[in-house]
C-alpha atoms as a PDB file:
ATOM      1  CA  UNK A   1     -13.167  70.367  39.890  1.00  0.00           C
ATOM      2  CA  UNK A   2     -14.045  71.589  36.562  1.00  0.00           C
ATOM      3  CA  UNK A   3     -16.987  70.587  34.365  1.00  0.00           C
ATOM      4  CA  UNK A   4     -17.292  66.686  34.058  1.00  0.00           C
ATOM      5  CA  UNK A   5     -15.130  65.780  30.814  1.00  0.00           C
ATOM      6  CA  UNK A   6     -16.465  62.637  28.781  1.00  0.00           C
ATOM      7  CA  UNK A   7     -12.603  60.781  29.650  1.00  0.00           C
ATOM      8  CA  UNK A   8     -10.883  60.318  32.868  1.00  0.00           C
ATOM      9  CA  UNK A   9      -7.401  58.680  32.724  1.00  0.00           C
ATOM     10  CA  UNK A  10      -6.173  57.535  35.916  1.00  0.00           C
ATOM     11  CA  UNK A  11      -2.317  57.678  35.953  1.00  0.00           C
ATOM     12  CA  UNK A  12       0.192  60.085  34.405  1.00  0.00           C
ATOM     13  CA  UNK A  13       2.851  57.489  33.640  1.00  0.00           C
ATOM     14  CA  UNK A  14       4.289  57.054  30.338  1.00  0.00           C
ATOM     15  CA  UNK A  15       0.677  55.237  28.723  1.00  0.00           C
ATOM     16  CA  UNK A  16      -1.780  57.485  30.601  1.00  0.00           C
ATOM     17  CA  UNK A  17       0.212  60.758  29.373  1.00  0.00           C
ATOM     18  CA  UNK A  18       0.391  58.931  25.647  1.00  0.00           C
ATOM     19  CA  UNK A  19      -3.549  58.157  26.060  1.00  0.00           C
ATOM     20  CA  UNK A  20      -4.258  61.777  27.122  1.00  0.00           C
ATOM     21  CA  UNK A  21      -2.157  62.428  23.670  1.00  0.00           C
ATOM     22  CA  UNK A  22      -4.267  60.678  22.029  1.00  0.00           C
ATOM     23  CA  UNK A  23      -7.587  61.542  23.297  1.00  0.00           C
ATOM     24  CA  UNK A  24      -6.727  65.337  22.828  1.00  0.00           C
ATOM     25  CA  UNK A  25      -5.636  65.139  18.859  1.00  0.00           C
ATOM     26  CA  UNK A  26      -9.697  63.426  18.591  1.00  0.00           C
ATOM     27  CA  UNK A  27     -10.601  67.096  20.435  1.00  0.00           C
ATOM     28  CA  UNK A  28     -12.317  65.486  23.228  1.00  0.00           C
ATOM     29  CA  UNK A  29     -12.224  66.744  26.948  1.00  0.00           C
ATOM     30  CA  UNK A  30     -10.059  64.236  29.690  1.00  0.00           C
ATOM     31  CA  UNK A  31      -9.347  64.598  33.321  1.00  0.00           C
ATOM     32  CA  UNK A  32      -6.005  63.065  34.236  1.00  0.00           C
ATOM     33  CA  UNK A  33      -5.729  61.685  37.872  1.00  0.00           C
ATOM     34  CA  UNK A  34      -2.776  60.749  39.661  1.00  0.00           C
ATOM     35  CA  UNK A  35      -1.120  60.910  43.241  1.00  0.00           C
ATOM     36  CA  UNK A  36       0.195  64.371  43.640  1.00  0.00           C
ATOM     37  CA  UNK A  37      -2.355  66.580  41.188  1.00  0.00           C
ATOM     38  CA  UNK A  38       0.886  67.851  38.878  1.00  0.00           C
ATOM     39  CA  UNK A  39       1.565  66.249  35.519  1.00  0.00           C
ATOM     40  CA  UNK A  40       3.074  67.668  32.482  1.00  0.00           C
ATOM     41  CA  UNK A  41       0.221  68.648  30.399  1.00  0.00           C
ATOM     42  CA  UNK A  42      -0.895  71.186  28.328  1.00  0.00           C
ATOM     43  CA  UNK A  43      -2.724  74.172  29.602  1.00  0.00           C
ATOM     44  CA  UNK A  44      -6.167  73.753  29.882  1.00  0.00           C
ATOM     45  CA  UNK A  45      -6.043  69.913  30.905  1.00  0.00           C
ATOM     46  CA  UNK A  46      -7.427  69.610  34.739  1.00  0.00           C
ATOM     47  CA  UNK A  47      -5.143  67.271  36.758  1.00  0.00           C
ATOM     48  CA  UNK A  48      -6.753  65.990  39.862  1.00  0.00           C
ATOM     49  CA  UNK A  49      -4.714  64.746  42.583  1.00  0.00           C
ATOM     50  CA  UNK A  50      -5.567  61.428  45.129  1.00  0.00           C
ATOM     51  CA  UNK A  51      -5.411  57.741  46.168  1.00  0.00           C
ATOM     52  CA  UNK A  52      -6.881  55.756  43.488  1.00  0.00           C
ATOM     53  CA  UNK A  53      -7.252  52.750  46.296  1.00  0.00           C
ATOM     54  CA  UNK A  54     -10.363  55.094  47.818  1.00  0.00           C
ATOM     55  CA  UNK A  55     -13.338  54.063  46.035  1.00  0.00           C
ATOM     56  CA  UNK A  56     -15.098  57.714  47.285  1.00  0.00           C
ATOM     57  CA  UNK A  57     -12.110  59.839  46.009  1.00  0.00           C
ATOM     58  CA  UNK A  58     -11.983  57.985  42.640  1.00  0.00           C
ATOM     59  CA  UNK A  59     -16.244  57.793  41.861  1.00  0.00           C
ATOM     60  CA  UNK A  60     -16.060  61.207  42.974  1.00  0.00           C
ATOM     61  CA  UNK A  61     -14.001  62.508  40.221  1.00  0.00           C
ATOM     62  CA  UNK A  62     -14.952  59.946  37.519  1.00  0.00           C
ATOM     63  CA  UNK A  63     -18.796  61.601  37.775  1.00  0.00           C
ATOM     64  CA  UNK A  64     -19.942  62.257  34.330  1.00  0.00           C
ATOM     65  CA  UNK A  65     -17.597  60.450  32.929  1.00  0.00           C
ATOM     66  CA  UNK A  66     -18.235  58.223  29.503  1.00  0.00           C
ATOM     67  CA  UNK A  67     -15.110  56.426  29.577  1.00  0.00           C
ATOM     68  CA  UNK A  68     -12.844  55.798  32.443  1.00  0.00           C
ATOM     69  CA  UNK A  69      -9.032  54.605  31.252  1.00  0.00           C
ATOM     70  CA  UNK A  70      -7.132  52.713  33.909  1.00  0.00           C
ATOM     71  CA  UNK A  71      -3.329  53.449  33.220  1.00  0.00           C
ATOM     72  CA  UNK A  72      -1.935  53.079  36.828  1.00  0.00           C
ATOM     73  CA  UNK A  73       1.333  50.826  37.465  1.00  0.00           C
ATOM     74  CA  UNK A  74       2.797  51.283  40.958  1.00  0.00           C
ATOM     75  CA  UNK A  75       6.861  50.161  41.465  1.00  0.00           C
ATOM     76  CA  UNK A  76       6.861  45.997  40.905  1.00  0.00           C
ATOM     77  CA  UNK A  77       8.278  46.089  44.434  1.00  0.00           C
ATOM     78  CA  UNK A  78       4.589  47.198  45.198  1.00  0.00           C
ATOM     79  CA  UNK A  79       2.859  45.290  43.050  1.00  0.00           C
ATOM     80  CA  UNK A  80       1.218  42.884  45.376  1.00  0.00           C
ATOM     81  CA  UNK A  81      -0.011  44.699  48.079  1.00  0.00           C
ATOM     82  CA  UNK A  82      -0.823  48.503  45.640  1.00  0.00           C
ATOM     83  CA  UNK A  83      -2.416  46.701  42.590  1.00  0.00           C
ATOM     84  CA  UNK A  84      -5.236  45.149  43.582  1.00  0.00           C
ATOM     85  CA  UNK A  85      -6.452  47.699  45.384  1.00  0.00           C
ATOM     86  CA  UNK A  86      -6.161  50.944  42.795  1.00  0.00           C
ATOM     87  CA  UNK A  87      -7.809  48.442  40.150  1.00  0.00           C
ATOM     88  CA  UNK A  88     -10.642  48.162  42.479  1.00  0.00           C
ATOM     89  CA  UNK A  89     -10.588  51.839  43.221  1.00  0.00           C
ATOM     90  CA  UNK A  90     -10.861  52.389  39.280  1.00  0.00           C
ATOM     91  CA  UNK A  91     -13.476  49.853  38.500  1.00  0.00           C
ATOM     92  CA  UNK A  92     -15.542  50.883  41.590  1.00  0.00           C
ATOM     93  CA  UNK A  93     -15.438  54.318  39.673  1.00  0.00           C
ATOM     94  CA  UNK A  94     -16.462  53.626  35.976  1.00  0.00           C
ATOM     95  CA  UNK A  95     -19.370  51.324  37.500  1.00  0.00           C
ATOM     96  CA  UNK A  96     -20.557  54.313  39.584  1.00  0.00           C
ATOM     97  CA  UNK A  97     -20.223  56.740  36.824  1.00  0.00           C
ATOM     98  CA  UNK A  98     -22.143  54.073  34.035  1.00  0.00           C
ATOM     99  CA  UNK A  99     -18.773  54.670  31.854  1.00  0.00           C
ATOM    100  CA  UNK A 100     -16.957  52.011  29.626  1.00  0.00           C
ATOM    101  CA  UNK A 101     -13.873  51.097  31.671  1.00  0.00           C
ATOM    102  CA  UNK A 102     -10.564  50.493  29.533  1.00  0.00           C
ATOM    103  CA  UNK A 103      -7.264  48.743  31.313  1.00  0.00           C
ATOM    104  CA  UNK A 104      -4.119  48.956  30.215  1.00  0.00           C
ATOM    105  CA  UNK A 105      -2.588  45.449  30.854  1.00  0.00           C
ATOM    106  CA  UNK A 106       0.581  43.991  29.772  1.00  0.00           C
ATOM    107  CA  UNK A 107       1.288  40.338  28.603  1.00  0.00           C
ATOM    108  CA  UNK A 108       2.589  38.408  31.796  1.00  0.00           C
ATOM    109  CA  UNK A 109      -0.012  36.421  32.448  1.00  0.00           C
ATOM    110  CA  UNK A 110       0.956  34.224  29.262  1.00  0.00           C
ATOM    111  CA  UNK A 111       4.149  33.551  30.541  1.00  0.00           C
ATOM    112  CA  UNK A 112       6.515  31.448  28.843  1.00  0.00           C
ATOM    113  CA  UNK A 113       5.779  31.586  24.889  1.00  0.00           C
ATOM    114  CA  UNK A 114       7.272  28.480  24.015  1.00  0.00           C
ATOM    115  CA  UNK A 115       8.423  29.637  20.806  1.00  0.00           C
ATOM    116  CA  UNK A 116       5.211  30.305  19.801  1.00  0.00           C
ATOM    117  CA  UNK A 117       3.562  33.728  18.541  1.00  0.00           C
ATOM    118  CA  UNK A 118       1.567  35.510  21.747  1.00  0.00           C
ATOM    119  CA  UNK A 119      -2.556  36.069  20.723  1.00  0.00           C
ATOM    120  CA  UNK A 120      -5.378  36.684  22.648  1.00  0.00           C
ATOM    121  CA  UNK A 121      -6.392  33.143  22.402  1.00  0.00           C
ATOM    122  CA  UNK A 122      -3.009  32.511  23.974  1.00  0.00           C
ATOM    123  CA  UNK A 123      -3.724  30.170  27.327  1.00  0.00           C
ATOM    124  CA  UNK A 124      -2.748  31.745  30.445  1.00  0.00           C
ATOM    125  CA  UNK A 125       0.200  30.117  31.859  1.00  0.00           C
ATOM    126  CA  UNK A 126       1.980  32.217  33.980  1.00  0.00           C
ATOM    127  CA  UNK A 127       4.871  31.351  36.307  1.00  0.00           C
ATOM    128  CA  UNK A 128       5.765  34.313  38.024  1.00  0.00           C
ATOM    129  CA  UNK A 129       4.216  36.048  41.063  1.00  0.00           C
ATOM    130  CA  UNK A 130       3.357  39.710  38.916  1.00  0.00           C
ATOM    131  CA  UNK A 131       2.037  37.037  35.632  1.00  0.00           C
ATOM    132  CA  UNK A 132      -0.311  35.351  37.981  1.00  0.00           C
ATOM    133  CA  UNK A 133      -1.552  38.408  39.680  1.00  0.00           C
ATOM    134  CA  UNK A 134      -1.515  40.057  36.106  1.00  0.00           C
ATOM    135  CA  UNK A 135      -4.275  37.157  35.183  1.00  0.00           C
ATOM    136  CA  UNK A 136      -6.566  37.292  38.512  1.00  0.00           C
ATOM    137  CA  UNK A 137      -6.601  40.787  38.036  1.00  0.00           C
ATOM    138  CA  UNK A 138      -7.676  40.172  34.324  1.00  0.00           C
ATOM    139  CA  UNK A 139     -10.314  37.868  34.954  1.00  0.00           C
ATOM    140  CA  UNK A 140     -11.929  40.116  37.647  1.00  0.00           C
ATOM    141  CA  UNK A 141     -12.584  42.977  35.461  1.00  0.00           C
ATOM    142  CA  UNK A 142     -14.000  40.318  32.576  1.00  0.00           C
ATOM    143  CA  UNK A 143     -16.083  38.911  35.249  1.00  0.00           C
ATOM    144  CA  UNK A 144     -17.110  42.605  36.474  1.00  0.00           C
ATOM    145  CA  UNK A 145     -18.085  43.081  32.295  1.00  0.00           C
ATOM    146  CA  UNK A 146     -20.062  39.383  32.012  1.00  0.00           C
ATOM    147  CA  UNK A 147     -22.053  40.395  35.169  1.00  0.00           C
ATOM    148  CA  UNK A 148     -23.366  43.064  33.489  1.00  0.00           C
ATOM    149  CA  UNK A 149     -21.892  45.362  36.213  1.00  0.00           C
ATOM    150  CA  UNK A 150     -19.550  48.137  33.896  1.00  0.00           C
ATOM    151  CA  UNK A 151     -18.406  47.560  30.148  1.00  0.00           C
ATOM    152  CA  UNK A 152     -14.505  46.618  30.434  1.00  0.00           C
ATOM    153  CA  UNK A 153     -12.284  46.575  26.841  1.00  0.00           C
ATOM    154  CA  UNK A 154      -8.860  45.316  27.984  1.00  0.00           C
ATOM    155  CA  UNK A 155      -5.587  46.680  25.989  1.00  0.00           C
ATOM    156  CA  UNK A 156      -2.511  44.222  26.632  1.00  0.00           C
ATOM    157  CA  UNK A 157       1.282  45.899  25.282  1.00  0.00           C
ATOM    158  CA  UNK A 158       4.345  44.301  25.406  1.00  0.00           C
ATOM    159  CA  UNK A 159       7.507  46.010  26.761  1.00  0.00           C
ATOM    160  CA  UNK A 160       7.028  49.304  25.569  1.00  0.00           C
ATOM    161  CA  UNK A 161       9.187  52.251  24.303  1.00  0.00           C
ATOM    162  CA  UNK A 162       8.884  55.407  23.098  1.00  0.00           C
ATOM    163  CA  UNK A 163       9.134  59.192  24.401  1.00  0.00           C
ATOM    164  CA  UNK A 164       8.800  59.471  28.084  1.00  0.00           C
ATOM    165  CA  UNK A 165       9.572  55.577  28.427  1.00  0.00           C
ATOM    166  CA  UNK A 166      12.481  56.736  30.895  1.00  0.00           C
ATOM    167  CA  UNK A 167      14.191  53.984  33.233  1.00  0.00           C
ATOM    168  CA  UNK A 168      11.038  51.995  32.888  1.00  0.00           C
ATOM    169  CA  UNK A 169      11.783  50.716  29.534  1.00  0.00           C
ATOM    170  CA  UNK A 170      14.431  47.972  28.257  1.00  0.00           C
ATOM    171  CA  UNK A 171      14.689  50.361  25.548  1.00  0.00           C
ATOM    172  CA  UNK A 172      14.551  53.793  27.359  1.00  0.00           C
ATOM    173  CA  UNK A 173      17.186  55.714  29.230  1.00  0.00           C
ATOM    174  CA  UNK A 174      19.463  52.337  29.501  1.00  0.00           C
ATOM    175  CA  UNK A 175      20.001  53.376  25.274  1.00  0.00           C
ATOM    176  CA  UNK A 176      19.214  56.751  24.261  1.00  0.00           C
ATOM    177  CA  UNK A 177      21.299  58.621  26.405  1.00  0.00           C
ATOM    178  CA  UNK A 178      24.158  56.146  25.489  1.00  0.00           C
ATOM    179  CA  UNK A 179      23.212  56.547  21.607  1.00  0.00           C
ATOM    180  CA  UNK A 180      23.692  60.096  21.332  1.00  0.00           C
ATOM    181  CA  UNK A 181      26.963  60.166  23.498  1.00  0.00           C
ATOM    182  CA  UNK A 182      28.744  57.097  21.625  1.00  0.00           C
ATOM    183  CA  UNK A 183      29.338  55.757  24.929  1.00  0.00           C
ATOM    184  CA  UNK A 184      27.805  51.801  25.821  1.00  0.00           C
ATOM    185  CA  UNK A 185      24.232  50.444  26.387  1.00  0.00           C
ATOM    186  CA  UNK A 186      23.026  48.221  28.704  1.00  0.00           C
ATOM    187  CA  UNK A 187      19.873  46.164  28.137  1.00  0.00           C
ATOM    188  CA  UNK A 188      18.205  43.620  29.790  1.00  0.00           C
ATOM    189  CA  UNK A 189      17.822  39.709  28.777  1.00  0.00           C
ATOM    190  CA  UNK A 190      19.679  38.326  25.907  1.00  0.00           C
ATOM    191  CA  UNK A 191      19.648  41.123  23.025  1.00  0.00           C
ATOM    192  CA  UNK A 192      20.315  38.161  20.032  1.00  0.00           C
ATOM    193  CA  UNK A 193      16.183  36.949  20.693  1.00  0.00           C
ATOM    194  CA  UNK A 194      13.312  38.331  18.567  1.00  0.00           C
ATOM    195  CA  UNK A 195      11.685  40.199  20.800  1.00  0.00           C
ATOM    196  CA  UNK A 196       8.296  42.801  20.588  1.00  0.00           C
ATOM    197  CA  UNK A 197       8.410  45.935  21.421  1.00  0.00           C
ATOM    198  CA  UNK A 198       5.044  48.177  21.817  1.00  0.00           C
ATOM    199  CA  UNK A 199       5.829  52.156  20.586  1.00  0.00           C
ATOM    200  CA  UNK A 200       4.040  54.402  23.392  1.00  0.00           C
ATOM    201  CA  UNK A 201       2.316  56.479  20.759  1.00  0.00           C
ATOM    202  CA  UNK A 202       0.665  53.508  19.753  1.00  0.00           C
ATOM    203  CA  UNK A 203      -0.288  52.370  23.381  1.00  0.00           C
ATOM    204  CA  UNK A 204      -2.242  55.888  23.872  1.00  0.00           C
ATOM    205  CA  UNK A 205      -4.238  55.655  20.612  1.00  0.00           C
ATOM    206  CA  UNK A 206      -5.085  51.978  20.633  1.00  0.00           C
ATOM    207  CA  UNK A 207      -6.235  52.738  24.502  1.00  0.00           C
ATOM    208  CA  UNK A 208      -8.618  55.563  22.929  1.00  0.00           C
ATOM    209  CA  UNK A 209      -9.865  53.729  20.338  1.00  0.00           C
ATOM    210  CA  UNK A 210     -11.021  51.009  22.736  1.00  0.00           C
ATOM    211  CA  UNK A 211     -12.682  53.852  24.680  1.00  0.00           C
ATOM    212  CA  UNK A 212     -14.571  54.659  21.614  1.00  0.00           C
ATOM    213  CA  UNK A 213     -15.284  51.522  19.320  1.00  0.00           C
ATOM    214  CA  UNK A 214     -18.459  49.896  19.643  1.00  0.00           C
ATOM    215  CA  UNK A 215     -16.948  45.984  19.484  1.00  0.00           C
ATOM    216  CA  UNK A 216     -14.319  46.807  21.995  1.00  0.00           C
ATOM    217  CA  UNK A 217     -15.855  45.755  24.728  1.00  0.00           C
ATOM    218  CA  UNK A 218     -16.174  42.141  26.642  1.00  0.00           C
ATOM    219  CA  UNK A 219     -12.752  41.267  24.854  1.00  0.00           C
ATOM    220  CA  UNK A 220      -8.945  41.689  25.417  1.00  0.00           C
ATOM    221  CA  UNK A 221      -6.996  42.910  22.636  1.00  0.00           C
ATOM    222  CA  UNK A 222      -3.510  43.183  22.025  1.00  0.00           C
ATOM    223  CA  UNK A 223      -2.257  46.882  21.017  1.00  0.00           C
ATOM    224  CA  UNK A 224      -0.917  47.380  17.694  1.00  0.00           C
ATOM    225  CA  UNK A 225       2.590  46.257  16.989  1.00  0.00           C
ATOM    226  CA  UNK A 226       4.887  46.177  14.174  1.00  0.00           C
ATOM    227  CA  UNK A 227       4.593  42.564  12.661  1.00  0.00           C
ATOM    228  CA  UNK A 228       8.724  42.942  11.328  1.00  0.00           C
ATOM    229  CA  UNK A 229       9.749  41.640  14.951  1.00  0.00           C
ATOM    230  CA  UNK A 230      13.772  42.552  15.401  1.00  0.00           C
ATOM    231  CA  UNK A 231      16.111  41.547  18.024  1.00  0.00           C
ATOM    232  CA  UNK A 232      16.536  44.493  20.537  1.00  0.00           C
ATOM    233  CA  UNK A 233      20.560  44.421  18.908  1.00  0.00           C
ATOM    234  CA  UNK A 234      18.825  45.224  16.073  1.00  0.00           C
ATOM    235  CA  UNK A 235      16.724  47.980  17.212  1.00  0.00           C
ATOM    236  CA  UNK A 236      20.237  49.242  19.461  1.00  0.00           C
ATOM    237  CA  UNK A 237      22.081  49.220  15.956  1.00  0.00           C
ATOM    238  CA  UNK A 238      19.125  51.239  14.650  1.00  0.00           C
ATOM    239  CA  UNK A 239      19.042  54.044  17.586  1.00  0.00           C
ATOM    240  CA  UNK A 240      23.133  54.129  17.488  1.00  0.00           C
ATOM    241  CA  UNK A 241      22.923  54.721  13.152  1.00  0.00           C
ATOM    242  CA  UNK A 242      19.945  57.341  13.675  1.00  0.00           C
ATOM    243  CA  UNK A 243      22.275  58.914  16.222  1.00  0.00           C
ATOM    244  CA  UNK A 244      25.216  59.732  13.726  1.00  0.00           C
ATOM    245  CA  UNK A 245      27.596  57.047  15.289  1.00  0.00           C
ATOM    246  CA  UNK A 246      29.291  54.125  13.243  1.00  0.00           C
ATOM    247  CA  UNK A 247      28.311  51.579  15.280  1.00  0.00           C
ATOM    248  CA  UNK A 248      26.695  50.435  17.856  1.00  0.00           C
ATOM    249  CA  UNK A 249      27.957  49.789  21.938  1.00  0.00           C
ATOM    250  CA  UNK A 250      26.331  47.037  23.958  1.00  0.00           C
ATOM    251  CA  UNK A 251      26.305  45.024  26.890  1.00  0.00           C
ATOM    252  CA  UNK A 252      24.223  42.862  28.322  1.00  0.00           C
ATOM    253  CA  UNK A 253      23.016  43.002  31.900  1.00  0.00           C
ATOM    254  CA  UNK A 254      23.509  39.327  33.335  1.00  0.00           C
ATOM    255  CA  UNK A 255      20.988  37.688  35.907  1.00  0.00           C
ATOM    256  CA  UNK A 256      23.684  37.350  38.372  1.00  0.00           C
ATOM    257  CA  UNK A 257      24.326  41.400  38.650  1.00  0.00           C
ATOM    258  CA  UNK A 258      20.570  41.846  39.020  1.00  0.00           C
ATOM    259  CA  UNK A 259      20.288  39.098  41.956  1.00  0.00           C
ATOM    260  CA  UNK A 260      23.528  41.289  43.564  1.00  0.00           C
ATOM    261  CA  UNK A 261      22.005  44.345  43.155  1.00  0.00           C
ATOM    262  CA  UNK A 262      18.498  43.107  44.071  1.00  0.00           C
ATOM    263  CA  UNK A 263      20.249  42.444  47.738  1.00  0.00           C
ATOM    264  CA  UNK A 264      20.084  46.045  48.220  1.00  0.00           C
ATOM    265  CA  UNK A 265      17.726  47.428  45.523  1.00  0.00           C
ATOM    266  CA  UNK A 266      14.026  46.097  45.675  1.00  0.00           C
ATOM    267  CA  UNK A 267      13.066  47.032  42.219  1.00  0.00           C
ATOM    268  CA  UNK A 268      15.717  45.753  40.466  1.00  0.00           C
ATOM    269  CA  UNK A 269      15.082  42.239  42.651  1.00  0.00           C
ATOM    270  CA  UNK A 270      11.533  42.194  41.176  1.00  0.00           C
ATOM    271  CA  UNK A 271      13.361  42.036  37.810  1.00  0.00           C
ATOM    272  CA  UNK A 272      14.814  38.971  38.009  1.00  0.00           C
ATOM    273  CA  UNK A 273      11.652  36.782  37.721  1.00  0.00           C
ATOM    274  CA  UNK A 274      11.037  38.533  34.308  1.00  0.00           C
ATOM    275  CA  UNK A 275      14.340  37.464  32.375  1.00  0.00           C
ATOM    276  CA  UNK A 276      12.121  34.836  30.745  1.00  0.00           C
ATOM    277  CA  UNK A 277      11.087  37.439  28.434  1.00  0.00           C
ATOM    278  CA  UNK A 278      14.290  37.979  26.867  1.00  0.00           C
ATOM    279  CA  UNK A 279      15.623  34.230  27.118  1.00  0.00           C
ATOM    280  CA  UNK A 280      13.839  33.262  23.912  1.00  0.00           C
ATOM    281  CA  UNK A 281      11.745  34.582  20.920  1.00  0.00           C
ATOM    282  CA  UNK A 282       8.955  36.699  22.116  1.00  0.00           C
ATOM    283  CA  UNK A 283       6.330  38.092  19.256  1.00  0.00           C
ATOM    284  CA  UNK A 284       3.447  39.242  20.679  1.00  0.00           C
ATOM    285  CA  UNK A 285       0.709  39.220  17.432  1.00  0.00           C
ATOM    286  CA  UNK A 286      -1.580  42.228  17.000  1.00  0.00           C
ATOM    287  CA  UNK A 287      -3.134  40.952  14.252  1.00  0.00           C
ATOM    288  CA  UNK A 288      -6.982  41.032  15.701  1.00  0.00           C
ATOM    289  CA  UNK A 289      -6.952  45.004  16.667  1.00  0.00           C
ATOM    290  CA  UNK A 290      -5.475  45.354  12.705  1.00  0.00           C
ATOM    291  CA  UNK A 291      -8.820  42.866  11.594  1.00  0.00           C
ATOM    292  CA  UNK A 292     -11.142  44.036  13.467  1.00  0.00           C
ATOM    293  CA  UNK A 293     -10.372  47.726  14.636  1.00  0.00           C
ATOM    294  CA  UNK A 294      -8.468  48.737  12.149  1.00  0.00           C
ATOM    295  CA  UNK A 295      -5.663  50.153  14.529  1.00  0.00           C
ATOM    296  CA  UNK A 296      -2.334  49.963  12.698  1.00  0.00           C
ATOM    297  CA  UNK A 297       1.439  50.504  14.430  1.00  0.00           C
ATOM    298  CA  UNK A 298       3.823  52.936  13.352  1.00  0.00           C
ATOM    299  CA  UNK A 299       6.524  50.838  11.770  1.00  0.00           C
ATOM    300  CA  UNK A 300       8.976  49.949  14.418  1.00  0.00           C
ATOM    301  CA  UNK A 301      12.174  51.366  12.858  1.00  0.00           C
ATOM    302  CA  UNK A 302      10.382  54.442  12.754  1.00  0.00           C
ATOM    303  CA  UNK A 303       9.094  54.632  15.764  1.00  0.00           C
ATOM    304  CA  UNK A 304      13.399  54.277  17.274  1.00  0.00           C
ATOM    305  CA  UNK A 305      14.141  57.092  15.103  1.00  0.00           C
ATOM    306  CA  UNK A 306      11.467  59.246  16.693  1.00  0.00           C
ATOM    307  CA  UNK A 307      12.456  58.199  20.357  1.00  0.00           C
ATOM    308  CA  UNK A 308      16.038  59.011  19.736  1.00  0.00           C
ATOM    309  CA  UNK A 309      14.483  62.455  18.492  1.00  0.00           C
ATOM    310  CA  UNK A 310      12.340  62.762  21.819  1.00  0.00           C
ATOM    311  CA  UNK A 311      15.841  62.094  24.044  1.00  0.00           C
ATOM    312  CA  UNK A 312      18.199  64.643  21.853  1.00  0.00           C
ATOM    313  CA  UNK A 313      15.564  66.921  21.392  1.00  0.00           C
ATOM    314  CA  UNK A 314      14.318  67.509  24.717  1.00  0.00           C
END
């Protein structure tokens, strides 16, 4: 391995590539880790390749390290039995190294909003099996920071797109693809509820700027999101205008067709307990990073346009 950089990211998903984005435009140095040791970064960026679940491998290649970025989300099928474990592996490596450990969470351990705006001070109800172990997860690494043992700032998205969101996303390669052909999306959920969206870009430098900003950590804090909340219909109709076609083609994936397919399909089965996301308004408030960080989102009609651009242009 090369010279110790002051960032290690640990996953080259969609968030850890957008947080090595991030970290790079500041001109600092980052190591990306991942399974296999390839990832599509530019030259000069070491990629180191391993099982985050081994404590050894991971302190070993956090060394040096001033800020360790855990980015890692293994298949929901997985979840369970993978999660746990590479979260240890991670924090077991920023408290061997001395570095500020930042996790990328998402919002599940809230569960259902009741109609009311998502915050931090939001109490954790969750219903599902990933929302629950979303939270235990969550309060071990806040437990690991009140101990004194390794300084943990927690970043919590909500269904995210943007470039390189691929099948992951609701609004990913299920729209795009379909936008620029004129032919029909599919999305999940019901597309007539307000629902938040986090922008990738946005992920990546509200992840770095918790690495960096001296009252990040000890708290969780919800990356920045655009406060004008549409319906996903609305941000379809957007992608389908900034695509050149007169309208827009949807359709709706039912829960039914996911409990068929999930027969067969284990990922799309681990879908089903999610629906709740998209059965009723869902605004997940940013408004503490904006306070207190400053971090701003890129406005979310803007940030459509500029996926759309990512799919046709490359």
């Amino acid at each position: 391995m090369s010279t110790a950089p002051r960032h290690v990211v640990f996953g080259a998903g969609a968030l850890g590539l957008a947080t090595l984005d991030a970290l790079l435009r500041q001109g600092e140095t980052v190591r990306l880790v991942n399974r296999s040791g390839h990832a599509p970064v530019p030259d000069g960026v070491e990629v180191v390749g391993g099982d985050a679940r081994d404590a050894a491998f991971t302190t070993l290649v956090a060394e040096g390290a001033a800020v360790v970025y855990q980015a890692l989300n293994p298949p929901y099928a997985e979840w369970t039995t993978e999660f746990p474990m590479l979260q240890a592996g991670v924090l077991a490596a920023a408290e061997a190294a001395g570095a500020r450990l930042v996790s990328m969470e998402n919002v599940y351990m809230y569960g259902r909003p009741a109609r009311l705006p998502l915050t931090e001070d939001s109490v954790d109800r969750a219903h599902t099996t990933k929302g629950r172990l979303r939270g235990r997860m969550s309060r071990e690494l806040l437990a690991a920071h009140t101990a004194g043992r390794v300084q943990v700032a927690i970043g919590r998205a909500s269904d995210y797109f943007g470039p390189r969101g691929g099948a992951q996303s609701n609004l990913g390669d299920r729209l795009f693809p379909a936008a620029v052909s004129g032919r029909t999306a599919t999305v999940l959920g019901d597309p007539d509820q307000p629902h938040t969206y986090t922008y990738i870009p946005d992920v990546g430098e509200g992840l770095a700027l918790l690495g960096a900003h001296p009252d990040a950590p000890g708290e969780v804090w919800h990356l920045p999101n655009d406060p004008d909340t549409r319906t996903t219909r609305q941000l379809v109709e957007v992608a389908y205008l900034g695509a050149g076609q007169t309208r827009a083609r949807l359709r709706a994936t039912p829960t039914w067709l996911l409990r068929a397919l999930g027969v067969v399909n284990p990922g799309v089965r681990e879908l089903v307990e999610m629906q709740y996301l998209f059965a009723e308004p869902f605004v997940v408030d940013s408004t503490k990073i904006a306070d207190k960080l400053g971090a701003t989102a890129t406005p979310v009609e803007e940030a459509v346009l500029a996926t759309l651009r990512s799919y046709r242009d490359g």
